[in-house]
N, C-alpha and C. Protein backbone atom coordinates (compact mmCIF):
# COMPACT_ATOMS: atom_id res chain seq x y z
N UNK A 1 73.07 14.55 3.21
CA UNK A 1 72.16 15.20 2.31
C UNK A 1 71.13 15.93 3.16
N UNK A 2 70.69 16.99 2.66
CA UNK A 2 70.08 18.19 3.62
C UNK A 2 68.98 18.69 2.51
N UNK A 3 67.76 18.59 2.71
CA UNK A 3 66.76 19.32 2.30
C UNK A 3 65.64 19.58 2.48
N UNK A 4 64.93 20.88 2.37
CA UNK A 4 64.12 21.43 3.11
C UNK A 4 62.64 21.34 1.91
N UNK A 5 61.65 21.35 2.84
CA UNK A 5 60.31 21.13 2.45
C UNK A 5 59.04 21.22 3.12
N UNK A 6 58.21 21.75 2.19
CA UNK A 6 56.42 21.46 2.87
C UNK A 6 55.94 20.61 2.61
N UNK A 7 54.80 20.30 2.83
CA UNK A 7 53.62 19.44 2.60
C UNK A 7 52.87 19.77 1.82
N UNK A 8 52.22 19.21 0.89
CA UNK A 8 50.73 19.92 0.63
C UNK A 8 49.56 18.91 0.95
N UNK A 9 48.31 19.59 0.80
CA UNK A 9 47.52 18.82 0.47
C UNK A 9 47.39 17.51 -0.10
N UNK A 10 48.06 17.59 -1.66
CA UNK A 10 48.38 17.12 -2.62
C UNK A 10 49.09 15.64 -2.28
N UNK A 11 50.09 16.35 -1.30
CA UNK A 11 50.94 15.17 -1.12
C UNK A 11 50.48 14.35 0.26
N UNK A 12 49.80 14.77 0.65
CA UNK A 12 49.00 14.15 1.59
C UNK A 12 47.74 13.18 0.97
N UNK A 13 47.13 13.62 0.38
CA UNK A 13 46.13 13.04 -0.35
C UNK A 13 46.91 11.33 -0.98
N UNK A 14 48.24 11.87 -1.86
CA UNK A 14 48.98 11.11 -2.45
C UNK A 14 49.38 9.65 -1.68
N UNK A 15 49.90 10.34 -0.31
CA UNK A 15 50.25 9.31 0.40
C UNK A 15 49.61 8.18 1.25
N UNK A 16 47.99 9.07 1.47
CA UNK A 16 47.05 8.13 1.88
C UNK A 16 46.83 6.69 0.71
N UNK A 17 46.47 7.77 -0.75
CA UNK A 17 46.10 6.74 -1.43
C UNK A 17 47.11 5.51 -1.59
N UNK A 18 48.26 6.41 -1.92
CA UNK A 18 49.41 4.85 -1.52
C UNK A 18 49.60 3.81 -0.61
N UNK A 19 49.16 4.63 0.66
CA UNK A 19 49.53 3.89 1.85
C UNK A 19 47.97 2.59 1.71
N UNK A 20 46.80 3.07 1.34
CA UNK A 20 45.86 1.93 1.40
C UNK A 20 46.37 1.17 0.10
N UNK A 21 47.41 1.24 -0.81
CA UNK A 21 47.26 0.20 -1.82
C UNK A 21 48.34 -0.84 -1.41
N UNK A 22 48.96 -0.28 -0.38
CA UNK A 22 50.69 -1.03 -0.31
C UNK A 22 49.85 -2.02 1.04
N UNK A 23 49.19 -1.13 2.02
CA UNK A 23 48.53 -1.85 3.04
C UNK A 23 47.58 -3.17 2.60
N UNK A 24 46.51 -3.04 1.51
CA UNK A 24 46.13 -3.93 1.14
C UNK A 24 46.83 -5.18 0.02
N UNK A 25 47.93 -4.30 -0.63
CA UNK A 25 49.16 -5.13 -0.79
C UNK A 25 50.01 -6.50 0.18
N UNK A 26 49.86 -5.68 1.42
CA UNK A 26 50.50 -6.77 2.68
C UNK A 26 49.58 -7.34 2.66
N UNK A 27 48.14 -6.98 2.83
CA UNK A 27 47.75 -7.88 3.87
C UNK A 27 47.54 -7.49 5.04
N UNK A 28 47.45 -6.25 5.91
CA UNK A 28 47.59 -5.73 6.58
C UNK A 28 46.29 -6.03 8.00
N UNK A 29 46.43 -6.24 9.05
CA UNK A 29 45.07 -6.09 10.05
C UNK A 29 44.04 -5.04 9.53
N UNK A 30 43.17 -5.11 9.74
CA UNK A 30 42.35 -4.57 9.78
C UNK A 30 41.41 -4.51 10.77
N UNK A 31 40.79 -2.89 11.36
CA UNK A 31 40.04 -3.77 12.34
C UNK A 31 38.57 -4.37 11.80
N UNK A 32 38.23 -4.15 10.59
CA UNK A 32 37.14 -5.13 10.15
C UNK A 32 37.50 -5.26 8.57
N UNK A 33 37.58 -6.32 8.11
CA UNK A 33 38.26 -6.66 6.86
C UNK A 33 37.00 -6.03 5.65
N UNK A 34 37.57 -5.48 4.90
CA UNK A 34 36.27 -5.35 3.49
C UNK A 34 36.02 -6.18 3.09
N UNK A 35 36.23 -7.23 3.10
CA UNK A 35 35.47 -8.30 2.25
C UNK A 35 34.44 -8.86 3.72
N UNK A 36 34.58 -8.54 4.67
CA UNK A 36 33.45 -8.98 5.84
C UNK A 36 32.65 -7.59 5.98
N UNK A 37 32.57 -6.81 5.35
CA UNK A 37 31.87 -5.30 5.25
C UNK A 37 31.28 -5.57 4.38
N UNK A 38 31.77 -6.14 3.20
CA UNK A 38 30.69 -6.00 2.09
C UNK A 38 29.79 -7.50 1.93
N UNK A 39 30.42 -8.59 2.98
CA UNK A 39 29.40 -9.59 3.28
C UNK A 39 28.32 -9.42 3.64
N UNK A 40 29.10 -9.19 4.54
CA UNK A 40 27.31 -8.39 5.40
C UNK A 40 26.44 -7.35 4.99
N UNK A 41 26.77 -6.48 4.22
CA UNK A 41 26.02 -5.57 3.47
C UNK A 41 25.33 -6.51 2.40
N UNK A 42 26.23 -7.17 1.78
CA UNK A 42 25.15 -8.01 0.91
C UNK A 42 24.28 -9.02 1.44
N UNK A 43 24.85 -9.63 2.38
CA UNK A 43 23.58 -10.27 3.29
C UNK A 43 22.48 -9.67 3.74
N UNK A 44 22.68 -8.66 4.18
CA UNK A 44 21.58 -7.58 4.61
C UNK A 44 20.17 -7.81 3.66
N UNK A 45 21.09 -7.10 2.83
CA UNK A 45 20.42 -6.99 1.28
C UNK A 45 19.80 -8.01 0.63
N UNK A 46 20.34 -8.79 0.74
CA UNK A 46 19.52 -9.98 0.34
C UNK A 46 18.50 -10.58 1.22
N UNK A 47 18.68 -10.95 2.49
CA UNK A 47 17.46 -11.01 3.47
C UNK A 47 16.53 -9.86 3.47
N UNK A 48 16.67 -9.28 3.04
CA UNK A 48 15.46 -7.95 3.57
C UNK A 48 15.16 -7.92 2.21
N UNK A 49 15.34 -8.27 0.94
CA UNK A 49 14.45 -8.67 -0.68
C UNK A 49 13.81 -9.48 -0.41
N UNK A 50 14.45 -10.43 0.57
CA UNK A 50 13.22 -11.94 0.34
C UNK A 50 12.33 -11.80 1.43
N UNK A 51 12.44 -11.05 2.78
CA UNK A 51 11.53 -10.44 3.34
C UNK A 51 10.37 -9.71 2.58
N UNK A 52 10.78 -9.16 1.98
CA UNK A 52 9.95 -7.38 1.01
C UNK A 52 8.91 -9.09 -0.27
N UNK A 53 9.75 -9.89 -0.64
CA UNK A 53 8.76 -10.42 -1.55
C UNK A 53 8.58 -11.85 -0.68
N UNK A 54 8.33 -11.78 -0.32
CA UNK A 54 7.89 -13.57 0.38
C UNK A 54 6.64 -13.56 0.59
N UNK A 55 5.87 -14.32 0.12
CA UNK A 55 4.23 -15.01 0.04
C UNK A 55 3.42 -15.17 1.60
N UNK A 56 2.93 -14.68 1.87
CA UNK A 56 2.66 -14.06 3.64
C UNK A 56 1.00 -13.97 3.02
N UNK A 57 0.09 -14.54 4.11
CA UNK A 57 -1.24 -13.66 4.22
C UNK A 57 -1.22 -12.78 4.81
N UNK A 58 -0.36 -12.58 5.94
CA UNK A 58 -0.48 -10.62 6.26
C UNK A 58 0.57 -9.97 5.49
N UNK A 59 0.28 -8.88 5.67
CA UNK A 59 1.13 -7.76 4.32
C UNK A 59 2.39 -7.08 5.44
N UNK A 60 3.33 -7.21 4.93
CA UNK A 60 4.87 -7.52 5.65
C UNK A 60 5.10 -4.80 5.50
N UNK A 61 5.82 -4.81 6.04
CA UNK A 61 5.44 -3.45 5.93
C UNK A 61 6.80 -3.44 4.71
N UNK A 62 6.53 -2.23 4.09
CA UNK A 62 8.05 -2.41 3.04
C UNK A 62 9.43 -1.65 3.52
N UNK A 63 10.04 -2.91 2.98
CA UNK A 63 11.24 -2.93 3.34
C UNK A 63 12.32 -2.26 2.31
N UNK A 64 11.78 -2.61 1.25
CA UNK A 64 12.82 -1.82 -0.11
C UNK A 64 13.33 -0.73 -0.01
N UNK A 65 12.39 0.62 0.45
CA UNK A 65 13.07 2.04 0.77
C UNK A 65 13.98 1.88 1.81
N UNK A 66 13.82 1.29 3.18
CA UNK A 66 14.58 0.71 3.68
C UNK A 66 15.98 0.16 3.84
N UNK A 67 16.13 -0.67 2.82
CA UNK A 67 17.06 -1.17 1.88
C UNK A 67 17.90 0.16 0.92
N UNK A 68 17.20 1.06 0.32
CA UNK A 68 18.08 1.81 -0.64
C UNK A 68 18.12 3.18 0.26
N UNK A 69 17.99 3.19 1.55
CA UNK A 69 18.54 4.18 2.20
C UNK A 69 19.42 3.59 3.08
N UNK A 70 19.81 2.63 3.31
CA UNK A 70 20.89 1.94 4.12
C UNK A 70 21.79 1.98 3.02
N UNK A 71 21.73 1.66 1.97
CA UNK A 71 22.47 1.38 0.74
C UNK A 71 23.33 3.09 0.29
N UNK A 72 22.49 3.98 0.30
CA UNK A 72 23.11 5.61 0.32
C UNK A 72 24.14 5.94 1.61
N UNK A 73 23.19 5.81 2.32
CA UNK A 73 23.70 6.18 3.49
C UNK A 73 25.45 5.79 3.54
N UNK A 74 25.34 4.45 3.49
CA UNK A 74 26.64 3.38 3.56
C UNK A 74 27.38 3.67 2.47
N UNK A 75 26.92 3.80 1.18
CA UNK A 75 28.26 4.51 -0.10
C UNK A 75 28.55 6.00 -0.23
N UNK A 76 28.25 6.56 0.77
CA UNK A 76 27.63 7.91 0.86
C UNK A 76 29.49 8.09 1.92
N UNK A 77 29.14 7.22 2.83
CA UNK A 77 29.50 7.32 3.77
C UNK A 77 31.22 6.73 3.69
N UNK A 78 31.27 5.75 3.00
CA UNK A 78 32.29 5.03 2.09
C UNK A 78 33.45 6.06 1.44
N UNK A 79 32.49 6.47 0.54
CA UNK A 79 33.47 7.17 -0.32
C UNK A 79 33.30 8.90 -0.14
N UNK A 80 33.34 9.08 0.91
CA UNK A 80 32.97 10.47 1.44
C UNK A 80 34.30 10.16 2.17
N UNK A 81 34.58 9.10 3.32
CA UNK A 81 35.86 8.93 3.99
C UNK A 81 37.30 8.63 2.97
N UNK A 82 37.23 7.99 1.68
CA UNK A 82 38.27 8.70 0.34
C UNK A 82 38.73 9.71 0.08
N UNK A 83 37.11 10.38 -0.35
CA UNK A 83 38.06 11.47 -0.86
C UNK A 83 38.00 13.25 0.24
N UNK A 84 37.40 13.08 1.11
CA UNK A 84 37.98 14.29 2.45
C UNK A 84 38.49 13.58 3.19
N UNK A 85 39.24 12.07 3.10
CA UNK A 85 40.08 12.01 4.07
C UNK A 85 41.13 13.28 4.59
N UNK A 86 41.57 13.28 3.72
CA UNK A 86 43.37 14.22 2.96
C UNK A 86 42.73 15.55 3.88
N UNK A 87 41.65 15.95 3.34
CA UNK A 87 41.16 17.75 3.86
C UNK A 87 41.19 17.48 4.84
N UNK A 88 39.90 16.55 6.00
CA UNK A 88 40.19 16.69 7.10
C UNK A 88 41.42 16.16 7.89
N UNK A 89 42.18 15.32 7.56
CA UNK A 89 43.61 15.18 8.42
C UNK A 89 44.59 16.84 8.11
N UNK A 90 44.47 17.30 7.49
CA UNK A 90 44.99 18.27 6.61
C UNK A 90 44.60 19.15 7.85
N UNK A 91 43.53 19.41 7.93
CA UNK A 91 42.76 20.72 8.56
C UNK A 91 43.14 20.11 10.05
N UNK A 92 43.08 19.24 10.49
CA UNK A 92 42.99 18.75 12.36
C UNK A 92 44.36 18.64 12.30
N UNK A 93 45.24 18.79 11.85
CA UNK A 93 46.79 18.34 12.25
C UNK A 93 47.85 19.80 11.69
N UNK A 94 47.63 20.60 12.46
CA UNK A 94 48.12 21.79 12.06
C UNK A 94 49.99 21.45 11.61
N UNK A 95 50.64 20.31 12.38
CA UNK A 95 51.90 20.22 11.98
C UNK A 95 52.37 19.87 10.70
N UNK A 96 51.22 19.16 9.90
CA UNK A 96 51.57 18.91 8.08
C UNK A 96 51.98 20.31 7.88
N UNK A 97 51.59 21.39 8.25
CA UNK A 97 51.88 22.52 7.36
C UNK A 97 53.07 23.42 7.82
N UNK A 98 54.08 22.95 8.56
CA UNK A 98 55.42 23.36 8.99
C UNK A 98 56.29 23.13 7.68
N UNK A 99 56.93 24.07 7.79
CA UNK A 99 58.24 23.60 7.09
C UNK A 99 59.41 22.55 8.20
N UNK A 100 59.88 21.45 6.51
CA UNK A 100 60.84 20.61 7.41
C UNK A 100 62.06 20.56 6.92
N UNK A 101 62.61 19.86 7.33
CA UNK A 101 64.32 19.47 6.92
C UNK A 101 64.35 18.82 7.11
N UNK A 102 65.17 17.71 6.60
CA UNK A 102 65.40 16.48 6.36
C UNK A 102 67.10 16.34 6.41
N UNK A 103 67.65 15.89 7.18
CA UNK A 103 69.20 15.56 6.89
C UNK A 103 69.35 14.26 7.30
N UNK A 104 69.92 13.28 6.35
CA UNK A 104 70.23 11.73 5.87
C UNK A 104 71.50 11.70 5.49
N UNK A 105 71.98 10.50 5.72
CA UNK A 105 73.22 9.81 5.73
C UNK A 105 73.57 8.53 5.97
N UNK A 106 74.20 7.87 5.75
CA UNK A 106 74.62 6.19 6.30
C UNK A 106 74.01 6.41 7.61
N UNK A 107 74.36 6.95 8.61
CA UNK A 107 74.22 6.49 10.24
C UNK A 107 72.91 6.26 10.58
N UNK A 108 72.50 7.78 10.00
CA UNK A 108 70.68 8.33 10.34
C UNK A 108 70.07 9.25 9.72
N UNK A 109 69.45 8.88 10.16
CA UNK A 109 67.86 10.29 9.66
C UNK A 109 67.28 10.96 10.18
N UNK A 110 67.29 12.36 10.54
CA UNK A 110 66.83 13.78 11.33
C UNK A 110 66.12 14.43 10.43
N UNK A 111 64.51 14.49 10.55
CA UNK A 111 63.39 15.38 10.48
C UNK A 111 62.98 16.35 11.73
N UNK A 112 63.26 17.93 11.07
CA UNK A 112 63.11 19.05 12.59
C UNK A 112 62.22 19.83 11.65
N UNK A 113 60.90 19.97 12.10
CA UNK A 113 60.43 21.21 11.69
C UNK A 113 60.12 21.90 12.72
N UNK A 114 59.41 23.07 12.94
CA UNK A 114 59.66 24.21 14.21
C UNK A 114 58.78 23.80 15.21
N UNK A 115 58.24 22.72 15.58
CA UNK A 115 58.15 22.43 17.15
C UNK A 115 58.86 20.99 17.77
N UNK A 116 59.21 20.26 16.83
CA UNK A 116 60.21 18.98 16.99
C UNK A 116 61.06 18.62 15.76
N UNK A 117 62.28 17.68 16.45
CA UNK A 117 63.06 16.88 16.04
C UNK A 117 63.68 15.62 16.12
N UNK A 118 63.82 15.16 15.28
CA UNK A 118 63.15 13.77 15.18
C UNK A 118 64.90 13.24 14.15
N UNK A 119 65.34 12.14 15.52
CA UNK A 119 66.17 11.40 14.95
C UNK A 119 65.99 9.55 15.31
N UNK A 120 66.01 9.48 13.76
CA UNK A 120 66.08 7.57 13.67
C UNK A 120 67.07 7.15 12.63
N UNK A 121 67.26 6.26 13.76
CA UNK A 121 68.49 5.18 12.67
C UNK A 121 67.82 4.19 11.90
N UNK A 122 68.35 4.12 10.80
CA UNK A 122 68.16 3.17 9.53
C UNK A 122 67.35 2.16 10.02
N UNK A 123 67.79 1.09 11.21
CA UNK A 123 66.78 0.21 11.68
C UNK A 123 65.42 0.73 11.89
N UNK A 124 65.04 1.75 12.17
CA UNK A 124 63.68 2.21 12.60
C UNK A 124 62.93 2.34 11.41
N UNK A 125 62.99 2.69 10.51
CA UNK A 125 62.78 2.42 8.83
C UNK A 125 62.21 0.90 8.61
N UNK A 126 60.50 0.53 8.54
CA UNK A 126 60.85 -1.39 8.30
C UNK A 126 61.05 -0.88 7.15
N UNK A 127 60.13 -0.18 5.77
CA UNK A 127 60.16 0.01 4.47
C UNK A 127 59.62 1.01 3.72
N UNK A 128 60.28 1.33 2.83
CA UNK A 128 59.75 2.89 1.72
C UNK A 128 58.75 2.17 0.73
N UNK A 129 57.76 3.29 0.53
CA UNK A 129 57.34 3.22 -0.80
C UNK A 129 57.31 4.49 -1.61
N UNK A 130 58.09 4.14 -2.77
CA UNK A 130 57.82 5.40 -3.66
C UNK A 130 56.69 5.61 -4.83
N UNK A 131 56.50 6.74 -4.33
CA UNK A 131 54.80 7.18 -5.65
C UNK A 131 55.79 7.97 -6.20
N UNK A 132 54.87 8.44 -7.49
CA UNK A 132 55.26 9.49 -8.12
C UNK A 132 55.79 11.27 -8.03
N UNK A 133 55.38 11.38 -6.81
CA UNK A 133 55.82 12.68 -5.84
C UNK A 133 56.79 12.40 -4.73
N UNK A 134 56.65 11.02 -4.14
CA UNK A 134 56.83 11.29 -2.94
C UNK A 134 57.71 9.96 -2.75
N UNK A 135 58.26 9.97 -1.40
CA UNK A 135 58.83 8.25 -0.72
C UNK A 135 58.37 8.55 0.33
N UNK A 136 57.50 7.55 0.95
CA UNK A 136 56.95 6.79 2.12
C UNK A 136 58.20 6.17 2.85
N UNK A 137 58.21 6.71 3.84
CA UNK A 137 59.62 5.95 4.79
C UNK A 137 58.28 5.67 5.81
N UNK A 138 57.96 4.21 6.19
CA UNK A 138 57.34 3.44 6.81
C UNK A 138 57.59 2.57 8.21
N UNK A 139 57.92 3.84 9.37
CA UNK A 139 58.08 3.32 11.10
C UNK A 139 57.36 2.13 11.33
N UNK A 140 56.01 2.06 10.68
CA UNK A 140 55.20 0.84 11.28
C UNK A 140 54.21 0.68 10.73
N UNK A 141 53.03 0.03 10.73
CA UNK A 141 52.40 -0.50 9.67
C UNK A 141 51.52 0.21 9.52
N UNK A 142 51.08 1.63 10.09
CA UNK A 142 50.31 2.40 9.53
C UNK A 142 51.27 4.04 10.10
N UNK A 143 52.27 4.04 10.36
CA UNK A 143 53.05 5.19 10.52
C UNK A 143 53.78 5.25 9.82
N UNK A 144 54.06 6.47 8.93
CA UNK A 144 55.33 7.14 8.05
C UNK A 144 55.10 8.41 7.85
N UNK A 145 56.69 8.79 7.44
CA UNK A 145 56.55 9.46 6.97
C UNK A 145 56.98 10.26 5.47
N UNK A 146 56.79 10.94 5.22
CA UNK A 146 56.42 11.68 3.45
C UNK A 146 57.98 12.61 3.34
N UNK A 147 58.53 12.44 1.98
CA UNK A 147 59.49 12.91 2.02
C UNK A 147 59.28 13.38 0.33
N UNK A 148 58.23 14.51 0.08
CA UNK A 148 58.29 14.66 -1.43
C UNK A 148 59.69 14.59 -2.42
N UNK A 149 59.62 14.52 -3.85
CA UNK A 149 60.75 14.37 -4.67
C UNK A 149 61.00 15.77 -4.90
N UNK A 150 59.98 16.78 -5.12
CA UNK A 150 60.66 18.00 -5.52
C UNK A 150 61.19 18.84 -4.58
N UNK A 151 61.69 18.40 -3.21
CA UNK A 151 62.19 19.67 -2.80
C UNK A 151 63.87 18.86 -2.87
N UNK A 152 64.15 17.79 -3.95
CA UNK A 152 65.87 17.79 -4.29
C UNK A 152 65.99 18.36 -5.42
N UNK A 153 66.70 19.14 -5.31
CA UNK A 153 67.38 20.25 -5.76
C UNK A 153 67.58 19.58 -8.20
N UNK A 154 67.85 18.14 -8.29
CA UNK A 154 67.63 17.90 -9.13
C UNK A 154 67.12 15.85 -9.17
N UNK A 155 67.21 15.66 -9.95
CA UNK A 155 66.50 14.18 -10.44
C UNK A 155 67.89 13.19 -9.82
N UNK A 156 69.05 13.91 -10.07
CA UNK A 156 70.11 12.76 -9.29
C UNK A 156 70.56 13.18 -7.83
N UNK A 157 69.78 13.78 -7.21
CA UNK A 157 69.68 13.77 -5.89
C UNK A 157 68.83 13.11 -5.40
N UNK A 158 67.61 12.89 -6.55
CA UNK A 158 66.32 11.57 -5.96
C UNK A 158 66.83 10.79 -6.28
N UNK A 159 67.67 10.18 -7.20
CA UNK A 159 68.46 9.10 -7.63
C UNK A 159 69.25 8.93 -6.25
N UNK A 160 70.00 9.84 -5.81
CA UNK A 160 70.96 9.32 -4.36
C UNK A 160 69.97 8.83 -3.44
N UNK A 161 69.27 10.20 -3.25
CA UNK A 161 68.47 9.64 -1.93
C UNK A 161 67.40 8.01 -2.29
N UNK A 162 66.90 7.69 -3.19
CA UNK A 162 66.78 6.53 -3.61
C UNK A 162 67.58 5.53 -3.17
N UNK A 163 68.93 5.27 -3.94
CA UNK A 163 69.96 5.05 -3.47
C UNK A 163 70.21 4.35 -1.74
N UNK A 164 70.20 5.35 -1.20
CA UNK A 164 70.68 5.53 -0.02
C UNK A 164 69.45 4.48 0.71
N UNK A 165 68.00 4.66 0.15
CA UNK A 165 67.00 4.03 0.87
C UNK A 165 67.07 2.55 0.56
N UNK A 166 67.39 2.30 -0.63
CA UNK A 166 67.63 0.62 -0.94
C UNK A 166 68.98 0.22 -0.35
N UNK A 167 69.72 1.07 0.07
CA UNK A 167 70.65 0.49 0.46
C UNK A 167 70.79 0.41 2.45
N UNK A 168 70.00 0.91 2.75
CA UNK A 168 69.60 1.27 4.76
C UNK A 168 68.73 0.83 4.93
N UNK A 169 67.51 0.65 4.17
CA UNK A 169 66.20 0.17 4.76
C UNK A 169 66.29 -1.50 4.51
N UNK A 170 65.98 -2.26 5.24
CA UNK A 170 65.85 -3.63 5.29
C UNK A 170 64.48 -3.95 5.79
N UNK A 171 63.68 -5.00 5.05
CA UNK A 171 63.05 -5.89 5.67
C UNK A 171 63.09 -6.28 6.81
N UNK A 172 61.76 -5.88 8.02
CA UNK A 172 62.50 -6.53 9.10
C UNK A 172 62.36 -8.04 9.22
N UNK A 173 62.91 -8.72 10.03
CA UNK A 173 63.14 -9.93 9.85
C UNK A 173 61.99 -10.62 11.21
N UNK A 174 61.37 -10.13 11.78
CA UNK A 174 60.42 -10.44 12.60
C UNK A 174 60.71 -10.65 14.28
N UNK A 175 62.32 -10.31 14.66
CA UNK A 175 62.45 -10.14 16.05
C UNK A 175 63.10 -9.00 16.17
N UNK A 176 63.92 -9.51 17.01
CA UNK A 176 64.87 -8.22 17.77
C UNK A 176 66.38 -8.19 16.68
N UNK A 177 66.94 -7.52 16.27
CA UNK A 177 69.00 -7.56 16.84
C UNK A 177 69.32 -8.13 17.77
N UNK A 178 70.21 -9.07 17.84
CA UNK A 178 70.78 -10.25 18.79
C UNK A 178 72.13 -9.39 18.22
N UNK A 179 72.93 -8.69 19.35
CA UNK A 179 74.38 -8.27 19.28
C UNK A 179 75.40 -9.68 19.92
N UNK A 180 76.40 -10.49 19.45
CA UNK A 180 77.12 -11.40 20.12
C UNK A 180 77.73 -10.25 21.19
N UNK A 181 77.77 -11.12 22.17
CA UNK A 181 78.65 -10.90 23.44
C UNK A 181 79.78 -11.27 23.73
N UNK A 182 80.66 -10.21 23.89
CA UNK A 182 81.95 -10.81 24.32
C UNK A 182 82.49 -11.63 25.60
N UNK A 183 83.04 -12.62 25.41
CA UNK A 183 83.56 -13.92 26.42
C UNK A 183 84.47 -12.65 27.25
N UNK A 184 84.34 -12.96 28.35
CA UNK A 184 85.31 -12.57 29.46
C UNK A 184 86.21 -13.66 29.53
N UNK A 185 87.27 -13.25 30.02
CA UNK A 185 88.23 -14.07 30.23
C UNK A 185 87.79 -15.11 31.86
N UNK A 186 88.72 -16.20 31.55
CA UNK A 186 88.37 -16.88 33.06
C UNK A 186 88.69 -16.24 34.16
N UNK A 187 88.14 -16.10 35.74
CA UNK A 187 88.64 -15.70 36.35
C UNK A 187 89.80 -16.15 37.34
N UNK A 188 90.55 -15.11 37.79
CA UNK A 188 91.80 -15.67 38.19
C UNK A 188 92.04 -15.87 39.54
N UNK A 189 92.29 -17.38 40.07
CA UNK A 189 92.08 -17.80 40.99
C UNK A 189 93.50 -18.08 41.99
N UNK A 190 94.29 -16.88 41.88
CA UNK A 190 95.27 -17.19 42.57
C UNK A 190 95.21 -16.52 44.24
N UNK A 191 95.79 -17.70 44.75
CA UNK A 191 95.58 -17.27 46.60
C UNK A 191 96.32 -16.76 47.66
């Protein structure tokens, strides 16, 4: 199966948002977990209220503005990295905007757009996720790549290529392929 395609924006945007729901789905590393981001933000927050009101004969300087400009700053900053993620990876990675090709089959999978080409076998695949545009073919736990639905030609060609992905992609199992080895024969000891 052979088919050709761009990127958009769109589908970039798409695949981030997927990729953080499937990631927080696993379980995934992080290098600082959100729920220890928003500990500490609320700790913050709460020590520096009971600072701002605590019963003192000297007068404590205020802390509250303090508090709700750390508080901007930080959701400001939050959800600013959401939603221009997509633009700026978009804009710094001039190769999203190549045209590609895609040719799949039992053996393997070859992505060439005009400065590389790119062949992996089924093992290199741990797992897909499909959104509503697109399938996530997933090298590693934060690498994949995007294979939109509309550049097959009709709905039972996403049905094959579907297909084809539940039936090649496996779970990896957490080591290597162990191939058995073939026994040599004894050697022959005549004198």
């Amino acid at each position: 199966m052979i088919i050709e395609f761009e990127y958009t924006i769109d589908d970039l945007q798409e695949a981030l948002t997927a990729h953080r729901r499937t990631f927080a789905k696993t379980g995934g590393t992080r290098v600082v977990p959100r729920w220890l981001g928003w500990s500490v933000f609320g700790g913050l927050a709460v020590l520096l209220i009971l600072i701002q009101f605590r019963p003192t004969a000297q007068p404590t300087p205020p802390v509250l503005p303090w508090i709700l400009i750390f508080a901007c700053i930080w959701l400001f900053t939050f959800f600013w990295n959401r939603r221009f993620a997509a633009k700026y990876i978009w804009r710094s990675q001039p190769s999203f905007q190549l045209r590609r090709t895609l040719d799949a089959d039992p053996s393997r999978l070859i992505i060439d757009d005009a400065q590389r080409r790119t062949e992996k076998k089924w093992t290199s695949i741990r797992q897909f996720v499909e959104t509503a545009n697109l399938f996530l073919l997933y090298t590693g736990e934060h690498a994949f790549d995007m294979v939109p639905k509309r550049a097959f030609a009709s709905p039972a060609k996403v049905d094959e290529f579907r297909a084809l992905l539940e039936q090649e992609v496996h779970q990896p199992t957490g080591g290597f392929p162990v191939t058995p080895s073939q026994s040599l024969p004894p050697p022959d000891h005549k004198g």
